[in-house]
Structure formats: C-alpha cells, structure tokens
Protein backbone atom coordinates (compact mmCIF):
# COMPACT_ATOMS: atom_id res chain seq x y z
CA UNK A 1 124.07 204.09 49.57
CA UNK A 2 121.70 201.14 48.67
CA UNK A 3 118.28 200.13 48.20
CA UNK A 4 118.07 199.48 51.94
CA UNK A 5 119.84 202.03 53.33
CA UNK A 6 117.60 204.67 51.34
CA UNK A 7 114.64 202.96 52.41
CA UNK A 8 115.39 202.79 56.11
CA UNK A 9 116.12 206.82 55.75
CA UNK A 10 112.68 206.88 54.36
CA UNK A 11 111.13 204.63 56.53
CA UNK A 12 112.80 206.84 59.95
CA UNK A 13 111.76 209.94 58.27
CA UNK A 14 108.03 209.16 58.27
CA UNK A 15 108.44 207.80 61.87
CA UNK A 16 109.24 210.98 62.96
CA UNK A 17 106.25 213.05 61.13
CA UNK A 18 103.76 209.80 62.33
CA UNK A 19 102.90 211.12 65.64
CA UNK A 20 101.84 214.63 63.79
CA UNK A 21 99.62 212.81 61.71
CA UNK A 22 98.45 210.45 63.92
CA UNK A 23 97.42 213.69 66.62
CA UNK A 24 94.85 214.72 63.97
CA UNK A 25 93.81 211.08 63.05
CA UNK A 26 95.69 210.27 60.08
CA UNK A 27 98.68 208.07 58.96
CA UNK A 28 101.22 207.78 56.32
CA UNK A 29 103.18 204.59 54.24
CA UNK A 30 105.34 204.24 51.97
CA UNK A 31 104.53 203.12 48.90
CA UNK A 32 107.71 202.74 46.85
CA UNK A 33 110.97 204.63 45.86
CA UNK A 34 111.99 205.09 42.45
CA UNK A 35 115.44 205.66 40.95
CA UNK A 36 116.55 206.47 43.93
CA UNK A 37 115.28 210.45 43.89
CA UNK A 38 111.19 210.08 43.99
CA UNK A 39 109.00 208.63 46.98
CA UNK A 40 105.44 207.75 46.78
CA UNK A 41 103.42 208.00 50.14
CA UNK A 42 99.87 207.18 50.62
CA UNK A 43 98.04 209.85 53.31
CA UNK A 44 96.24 207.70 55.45
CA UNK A 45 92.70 208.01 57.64
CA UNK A 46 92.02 211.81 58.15
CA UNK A 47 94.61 212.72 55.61
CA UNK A 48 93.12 211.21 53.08
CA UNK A 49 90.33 213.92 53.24
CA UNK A 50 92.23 216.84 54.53
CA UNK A 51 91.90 220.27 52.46
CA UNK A 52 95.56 221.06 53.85
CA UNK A 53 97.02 217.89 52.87
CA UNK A 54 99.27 218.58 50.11
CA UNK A 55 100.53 221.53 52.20
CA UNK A 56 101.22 218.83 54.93
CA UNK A 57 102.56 216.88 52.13
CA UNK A 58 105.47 219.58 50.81
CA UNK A 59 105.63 221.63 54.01
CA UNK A 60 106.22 218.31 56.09
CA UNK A 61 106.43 215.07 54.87
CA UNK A 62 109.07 216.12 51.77
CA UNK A 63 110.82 218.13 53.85
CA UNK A 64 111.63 215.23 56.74
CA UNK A 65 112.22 213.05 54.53
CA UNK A 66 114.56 215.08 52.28
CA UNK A 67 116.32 215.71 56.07
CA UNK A 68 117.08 211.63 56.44
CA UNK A 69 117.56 211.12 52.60
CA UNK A 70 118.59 214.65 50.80
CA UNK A 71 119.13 213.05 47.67
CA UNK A 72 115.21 212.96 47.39
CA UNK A 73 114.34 214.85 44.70
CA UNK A 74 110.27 214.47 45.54
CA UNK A 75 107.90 213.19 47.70
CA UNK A 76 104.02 212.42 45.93
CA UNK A 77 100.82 211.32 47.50
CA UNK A 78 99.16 208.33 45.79
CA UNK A 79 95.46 208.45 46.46
C-alpha cells in the first residue's frame, strides 16, 4: 500500500466519525502518519475541551480508522 493510499484510508475513516463530532460541536484532522502504523489527530472545537475525549478518541476515532487502515497500530490526539 503507499503513502497515499494509507492516507486516503485515514482521511475516509475520519469522514465517517465527522458527523459524530460535528453533532456535539467538534471536529477532527489529521495531522500526520508515521511509519506507516501511528496517526496523529488534532480534536477540534468542543473536543478540544471534552472530559470524554480520549474515550471518544480510543472507543471511536482508533477504532474507524483501524476499520479503513488495520495496519494502524495507534491513533494519538495532539493538543
């Protein structure tokens, strides 16, 4: 798979978790890939605030994007 492929994976994964985030005012971006295995998001808006957020983070946002791209190995929030 390369660079772009992976990245597009990424990028559809956190399409599809958006509109969840967006409901209860926040957003999401990707910030970079590394190796191939480790994504770094930023939370966005209300998210960046959120006492739940690294539950959001795990429970949702890793797990999409582990569904689009399972060779993911982790998914981190940059604040």
């Amino acid at each position: 798979m390369t660079t772009e492929e992976l990245t597009n994976d990424v990028l559809k994964a956190l399409d599809e978790i958006r509109p969840f985030l967006n409901h209860d005012g926040g957003d999401i971006s990707l910030v970079s890939i590394e190796d191939g295995k480790h994504v770094t998001v930023r939370l966005e808006g209300a998210c960046t605030n959120c006492s739940v957020n690294q539950m959001t983070l795990k429970a949702g946002v890793e797990t999409t994007v582990k569904k689009f791209a399972p060779q993911i190995e982790t998914v981190v929030n940059v604040e």
